[in-house]
C-alpha atoms as a PDB file:
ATOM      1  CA  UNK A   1     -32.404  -5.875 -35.692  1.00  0.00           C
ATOM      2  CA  UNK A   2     -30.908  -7.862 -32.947  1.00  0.00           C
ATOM      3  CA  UNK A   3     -30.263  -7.112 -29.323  1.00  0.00           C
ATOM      4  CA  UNK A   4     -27.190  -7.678 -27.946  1.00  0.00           C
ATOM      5  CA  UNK A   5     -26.849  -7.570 -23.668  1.00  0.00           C
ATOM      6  CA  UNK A   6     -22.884  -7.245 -22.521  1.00  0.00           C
ATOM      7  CA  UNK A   7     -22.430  -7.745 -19.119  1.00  0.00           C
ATOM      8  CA  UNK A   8     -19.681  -7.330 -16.835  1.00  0.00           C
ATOM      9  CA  UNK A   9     -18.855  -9.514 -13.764  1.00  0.00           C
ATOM     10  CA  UNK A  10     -16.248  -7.692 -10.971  1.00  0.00           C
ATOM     11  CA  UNK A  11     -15.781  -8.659  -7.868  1.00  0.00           C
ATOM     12  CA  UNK A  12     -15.690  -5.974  -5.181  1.00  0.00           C
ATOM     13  CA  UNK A  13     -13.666  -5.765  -2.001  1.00  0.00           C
ATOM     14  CA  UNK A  14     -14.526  -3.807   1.240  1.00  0.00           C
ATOM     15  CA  UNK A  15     -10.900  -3.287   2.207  1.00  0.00           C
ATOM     16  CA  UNK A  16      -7.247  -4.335   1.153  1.00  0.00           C
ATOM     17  CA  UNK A  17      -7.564  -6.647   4.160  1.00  0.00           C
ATOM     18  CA  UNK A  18     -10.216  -9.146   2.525  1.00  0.00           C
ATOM     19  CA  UNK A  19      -7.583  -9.636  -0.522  1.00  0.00           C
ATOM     20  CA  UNK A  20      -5.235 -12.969  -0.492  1.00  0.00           C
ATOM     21  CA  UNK A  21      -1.529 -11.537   0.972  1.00  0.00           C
ATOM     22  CA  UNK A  22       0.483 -11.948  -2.236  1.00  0.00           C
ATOM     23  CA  UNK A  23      -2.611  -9.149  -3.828  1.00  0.00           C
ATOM     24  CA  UNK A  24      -2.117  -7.328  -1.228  1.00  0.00           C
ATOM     25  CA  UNK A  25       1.831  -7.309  -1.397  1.00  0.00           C
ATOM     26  CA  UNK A  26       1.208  -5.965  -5.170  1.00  0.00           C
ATOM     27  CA  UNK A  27      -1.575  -3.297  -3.573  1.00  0.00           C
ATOM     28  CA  UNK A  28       1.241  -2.119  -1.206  1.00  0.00           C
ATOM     29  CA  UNK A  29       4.047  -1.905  -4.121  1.00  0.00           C
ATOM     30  CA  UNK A  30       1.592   0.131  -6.291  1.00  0.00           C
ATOM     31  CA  UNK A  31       0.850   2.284  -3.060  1.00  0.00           C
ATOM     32  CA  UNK A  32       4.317   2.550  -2.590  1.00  0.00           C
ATOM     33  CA  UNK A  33       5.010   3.971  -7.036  1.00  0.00           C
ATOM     34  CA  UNK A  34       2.298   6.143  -6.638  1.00  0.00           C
ATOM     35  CA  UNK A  35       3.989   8.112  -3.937  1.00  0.00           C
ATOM     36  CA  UNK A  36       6.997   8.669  -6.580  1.00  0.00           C
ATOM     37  CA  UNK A  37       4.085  10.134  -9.515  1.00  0.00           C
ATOM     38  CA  UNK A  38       5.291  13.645 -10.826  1.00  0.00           C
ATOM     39  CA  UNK A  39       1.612  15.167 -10.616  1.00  0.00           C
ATOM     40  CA  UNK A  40       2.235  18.952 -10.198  1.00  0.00           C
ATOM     41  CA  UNK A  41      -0.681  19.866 -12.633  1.00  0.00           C
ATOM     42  CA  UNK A  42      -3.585  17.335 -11.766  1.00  0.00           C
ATOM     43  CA  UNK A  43      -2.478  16.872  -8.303  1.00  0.00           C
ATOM     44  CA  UNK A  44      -3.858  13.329  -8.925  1.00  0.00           C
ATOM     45  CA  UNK A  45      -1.343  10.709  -8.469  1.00  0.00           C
ATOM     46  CA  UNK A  46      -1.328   7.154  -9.646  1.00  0.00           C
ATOM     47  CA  UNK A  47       0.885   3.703  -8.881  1.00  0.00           C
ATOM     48  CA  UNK A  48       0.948   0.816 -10.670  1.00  0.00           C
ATOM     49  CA  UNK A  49       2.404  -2.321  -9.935  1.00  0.00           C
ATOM     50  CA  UNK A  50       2.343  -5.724 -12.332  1.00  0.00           C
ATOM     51  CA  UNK A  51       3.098  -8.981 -11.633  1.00  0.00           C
ATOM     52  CA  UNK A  52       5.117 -11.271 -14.032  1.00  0.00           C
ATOM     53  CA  UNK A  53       5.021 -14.712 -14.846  1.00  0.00           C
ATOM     54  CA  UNK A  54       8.489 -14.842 -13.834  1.00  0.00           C
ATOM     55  CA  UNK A  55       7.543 -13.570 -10.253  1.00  0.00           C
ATOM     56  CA  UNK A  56       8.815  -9.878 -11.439  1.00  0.00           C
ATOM     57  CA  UNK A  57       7.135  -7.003 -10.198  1.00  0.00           C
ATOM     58  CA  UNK A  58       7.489  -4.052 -12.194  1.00  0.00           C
ATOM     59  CA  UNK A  59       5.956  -0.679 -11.233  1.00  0.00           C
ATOM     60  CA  UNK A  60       5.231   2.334 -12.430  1.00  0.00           C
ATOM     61  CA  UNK A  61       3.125   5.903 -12.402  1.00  0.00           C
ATOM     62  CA  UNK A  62       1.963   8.995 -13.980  1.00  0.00           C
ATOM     63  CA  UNK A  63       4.156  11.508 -15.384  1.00  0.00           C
ATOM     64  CA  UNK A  64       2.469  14.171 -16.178  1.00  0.00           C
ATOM     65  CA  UNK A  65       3.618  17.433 -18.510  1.00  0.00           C
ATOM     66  CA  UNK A  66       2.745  20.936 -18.879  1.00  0.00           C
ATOM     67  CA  UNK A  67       1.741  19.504 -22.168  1.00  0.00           C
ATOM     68  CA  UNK A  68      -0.719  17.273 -21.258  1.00  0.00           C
ATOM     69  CA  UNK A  69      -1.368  15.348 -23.703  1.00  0.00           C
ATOM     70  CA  UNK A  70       2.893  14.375 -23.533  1.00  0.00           C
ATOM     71  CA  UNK A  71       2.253  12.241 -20.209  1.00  0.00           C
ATOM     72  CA  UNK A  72       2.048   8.830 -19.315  1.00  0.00           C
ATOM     73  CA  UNK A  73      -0.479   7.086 -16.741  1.00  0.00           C
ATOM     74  CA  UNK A  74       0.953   4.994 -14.404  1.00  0.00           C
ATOM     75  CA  UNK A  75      -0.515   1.184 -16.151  1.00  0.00           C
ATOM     76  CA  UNK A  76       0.889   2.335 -19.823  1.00  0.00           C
ATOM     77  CA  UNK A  77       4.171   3.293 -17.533  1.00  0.00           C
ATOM     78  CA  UNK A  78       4.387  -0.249 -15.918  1.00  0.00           C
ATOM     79  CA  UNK A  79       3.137  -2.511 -18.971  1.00  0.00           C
ATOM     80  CA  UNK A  80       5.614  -0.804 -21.294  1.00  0.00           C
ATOM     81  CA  UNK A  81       8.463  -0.839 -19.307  1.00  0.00           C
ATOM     82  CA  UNK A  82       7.169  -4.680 -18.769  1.00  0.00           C
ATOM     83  CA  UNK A  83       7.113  -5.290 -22.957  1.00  0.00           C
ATOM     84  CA  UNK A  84      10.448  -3.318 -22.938  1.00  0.00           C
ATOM     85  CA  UNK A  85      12.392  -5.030 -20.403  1.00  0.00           C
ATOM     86  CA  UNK A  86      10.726  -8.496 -20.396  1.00  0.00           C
ATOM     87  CA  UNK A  87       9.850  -8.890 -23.972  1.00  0.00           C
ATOM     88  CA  UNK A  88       7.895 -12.503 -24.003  1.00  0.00           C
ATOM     89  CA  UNK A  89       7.058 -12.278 -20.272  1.00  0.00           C
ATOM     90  CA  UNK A  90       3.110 -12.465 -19.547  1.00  0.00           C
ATOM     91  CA  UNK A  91       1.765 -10.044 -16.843  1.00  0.00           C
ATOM     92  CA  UNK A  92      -0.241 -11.789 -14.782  1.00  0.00           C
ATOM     93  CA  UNK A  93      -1.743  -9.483 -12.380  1.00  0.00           C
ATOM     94  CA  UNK A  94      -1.780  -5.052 -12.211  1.00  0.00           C
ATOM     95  CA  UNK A  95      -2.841  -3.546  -8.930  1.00  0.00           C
ATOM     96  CA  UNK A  96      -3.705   0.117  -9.449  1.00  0.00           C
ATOM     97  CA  UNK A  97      -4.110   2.585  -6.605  1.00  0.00           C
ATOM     98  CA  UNK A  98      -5.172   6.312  -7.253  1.00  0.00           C
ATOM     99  CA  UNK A  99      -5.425   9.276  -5.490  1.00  0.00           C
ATOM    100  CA  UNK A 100      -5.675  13.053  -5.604  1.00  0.00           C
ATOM    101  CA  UNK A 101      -3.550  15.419  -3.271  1.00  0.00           C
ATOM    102  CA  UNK A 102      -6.661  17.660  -2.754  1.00  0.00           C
ATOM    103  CA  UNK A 103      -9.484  15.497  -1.673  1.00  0.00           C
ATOM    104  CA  UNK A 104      -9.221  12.128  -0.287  1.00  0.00           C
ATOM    105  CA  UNK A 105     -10.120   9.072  -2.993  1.00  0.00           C
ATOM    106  CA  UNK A 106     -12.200   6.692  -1.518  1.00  0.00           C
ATOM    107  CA  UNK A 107     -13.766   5.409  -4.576  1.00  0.00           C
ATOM    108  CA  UNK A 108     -12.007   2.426  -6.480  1.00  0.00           C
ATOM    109  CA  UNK A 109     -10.418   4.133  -9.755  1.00  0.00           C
ATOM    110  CA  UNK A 110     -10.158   2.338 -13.015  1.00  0.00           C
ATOM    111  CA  UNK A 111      -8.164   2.521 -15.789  1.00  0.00           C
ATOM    112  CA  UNK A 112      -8.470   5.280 -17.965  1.00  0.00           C
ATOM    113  CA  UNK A 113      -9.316   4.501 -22.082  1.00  0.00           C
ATOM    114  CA  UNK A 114      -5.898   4.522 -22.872  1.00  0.00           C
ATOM    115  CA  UNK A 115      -5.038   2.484 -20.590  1.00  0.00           C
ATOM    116  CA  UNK A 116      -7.686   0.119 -21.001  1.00  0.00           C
ATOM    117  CA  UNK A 117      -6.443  -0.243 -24.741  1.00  0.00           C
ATOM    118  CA  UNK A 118      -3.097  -0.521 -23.995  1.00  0.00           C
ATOM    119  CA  UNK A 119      -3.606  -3.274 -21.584  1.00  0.00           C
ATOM    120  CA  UNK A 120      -5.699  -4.870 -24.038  1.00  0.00           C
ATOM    121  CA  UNK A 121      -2.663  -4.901 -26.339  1.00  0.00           C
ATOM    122  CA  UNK A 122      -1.139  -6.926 -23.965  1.00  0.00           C
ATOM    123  CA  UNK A 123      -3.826  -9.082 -23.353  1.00  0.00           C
ATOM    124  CA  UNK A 124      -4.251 -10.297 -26.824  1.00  0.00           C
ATOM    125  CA  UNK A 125      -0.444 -10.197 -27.639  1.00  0.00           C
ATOM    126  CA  UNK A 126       0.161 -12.583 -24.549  1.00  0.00           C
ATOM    127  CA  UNK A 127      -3.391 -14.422 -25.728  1.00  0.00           C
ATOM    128  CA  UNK A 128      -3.892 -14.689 -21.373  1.00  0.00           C
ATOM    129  CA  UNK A 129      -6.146 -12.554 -19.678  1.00  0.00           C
ATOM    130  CA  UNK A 130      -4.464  -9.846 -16.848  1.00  0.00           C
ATOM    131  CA  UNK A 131      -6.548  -9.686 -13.275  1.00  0.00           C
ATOM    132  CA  UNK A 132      -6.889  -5.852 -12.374  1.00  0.00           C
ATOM    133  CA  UNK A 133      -7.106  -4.746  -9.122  1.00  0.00           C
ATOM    134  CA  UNK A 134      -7.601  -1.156  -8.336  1.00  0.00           C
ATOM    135  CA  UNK A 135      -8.879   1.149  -5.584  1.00  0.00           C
ATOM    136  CA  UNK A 136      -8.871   4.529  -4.717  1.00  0.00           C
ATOM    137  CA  UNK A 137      -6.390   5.858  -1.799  1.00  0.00           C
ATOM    138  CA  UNK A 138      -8.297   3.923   0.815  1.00  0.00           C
ATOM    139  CA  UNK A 139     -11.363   1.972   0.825  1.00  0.00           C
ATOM    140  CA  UNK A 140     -13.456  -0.936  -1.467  1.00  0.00           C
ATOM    141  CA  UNK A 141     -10.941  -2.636  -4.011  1.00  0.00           C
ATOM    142  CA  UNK A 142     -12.559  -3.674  -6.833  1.00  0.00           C
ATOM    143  CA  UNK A 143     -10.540  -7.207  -8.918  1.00  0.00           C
ATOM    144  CA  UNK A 144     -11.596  -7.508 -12.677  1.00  0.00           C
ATOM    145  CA  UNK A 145     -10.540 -11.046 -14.020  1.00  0.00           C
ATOM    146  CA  UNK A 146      -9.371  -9.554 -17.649  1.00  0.00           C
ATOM    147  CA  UNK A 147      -9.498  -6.324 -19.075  1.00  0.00           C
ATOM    148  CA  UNK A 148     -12.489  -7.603 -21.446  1.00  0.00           C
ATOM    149  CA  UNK A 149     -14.367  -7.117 -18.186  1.00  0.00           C
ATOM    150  CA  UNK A 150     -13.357  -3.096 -18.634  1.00  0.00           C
ATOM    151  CA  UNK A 151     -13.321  -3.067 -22.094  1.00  0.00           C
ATOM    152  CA  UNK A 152     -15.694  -5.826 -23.677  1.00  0.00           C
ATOM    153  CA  UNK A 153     -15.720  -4.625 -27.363  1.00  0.00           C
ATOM    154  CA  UNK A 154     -12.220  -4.238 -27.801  1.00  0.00           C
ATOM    155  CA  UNK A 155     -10.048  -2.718 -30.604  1.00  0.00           C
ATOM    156  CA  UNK A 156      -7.390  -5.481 -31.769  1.00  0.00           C
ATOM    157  CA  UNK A 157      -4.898  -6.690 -34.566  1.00  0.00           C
ATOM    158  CA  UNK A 158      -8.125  -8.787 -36.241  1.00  0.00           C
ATOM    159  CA  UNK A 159      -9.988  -5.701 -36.875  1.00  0.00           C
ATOM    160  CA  UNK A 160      -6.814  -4.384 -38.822  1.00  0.00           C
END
């Protein structure tokens, strides 16, 4: 039998106003999708915003359904709409921001599973890692350099 230690490193922010402008320009634009999230059931709304390698910005955020299962997080939102529209285009960045409408969210929020797979889709497809930034309404904002930091044993292509 062998050990094996996985470690992740993140790197954690006390405010948006310790970020570099152009990550906070991408907070603000994920701030700005969340407000648009259809989130009558949850009450917990999510914005996503990506950044392109062509200087794009594409957003998106949840849709939820009275079928619950039939909704979409905000990142799967965003990064498909990204694959769909800019086919060939690597994502460079994703600021997440994440809230509910009862309670205030002051705790950084991170991808959910599916999301975290999804992105890793994208990660290996582009074969370039994707910096994640996400937060909670207000608050510490916490920047992962690739989703391997979120997901280090990750289901791919090789394993099929």
């Amino acid at each position: 039998m062998k050990e094996v230690k996985i470690e992740s490193v993140l790197q954690v922010y006390d405010d948006l106003d310790e970020l570099p402008e152009n990550i906070i320009d991408l907070m603000h634009q994920a701030m700005k999708a969340r407000e648009k999230a259809y989130a009558p059931y949850s009450k917990f709304s999510v914005g996503a915003a990506l950044l392109l390698d062509n200087d794009g910005v594409v957003t998106g955020n949840n849709q939820e359904n009275a079928s619950y299962p039939s909704g979409l997080c905000a990142e799967r939102t965003a990064i498909y709409y990204a694959g769909a529209k800019f086919p060939g285009v690597k994502i460079l960045r994703m600021a997440i921001v994440a809230g509910s409408k009862l309670k205030q969210t002051v705790s950084p929020i991170p991808p959910c599973g599916a999301c975290r797979q999804a992105i890793a889709e994208y990660e290996v497809k582009q074969d370039a890692p994707i910096e994640i930034y996400f937060m909670g309404e207000t608050g510490k904002v916490v920047k992962s350099e690739s989703l391997a930091n979120l997901l280090p044993l990750v289901f791919d292509k090789s394993v099929l």
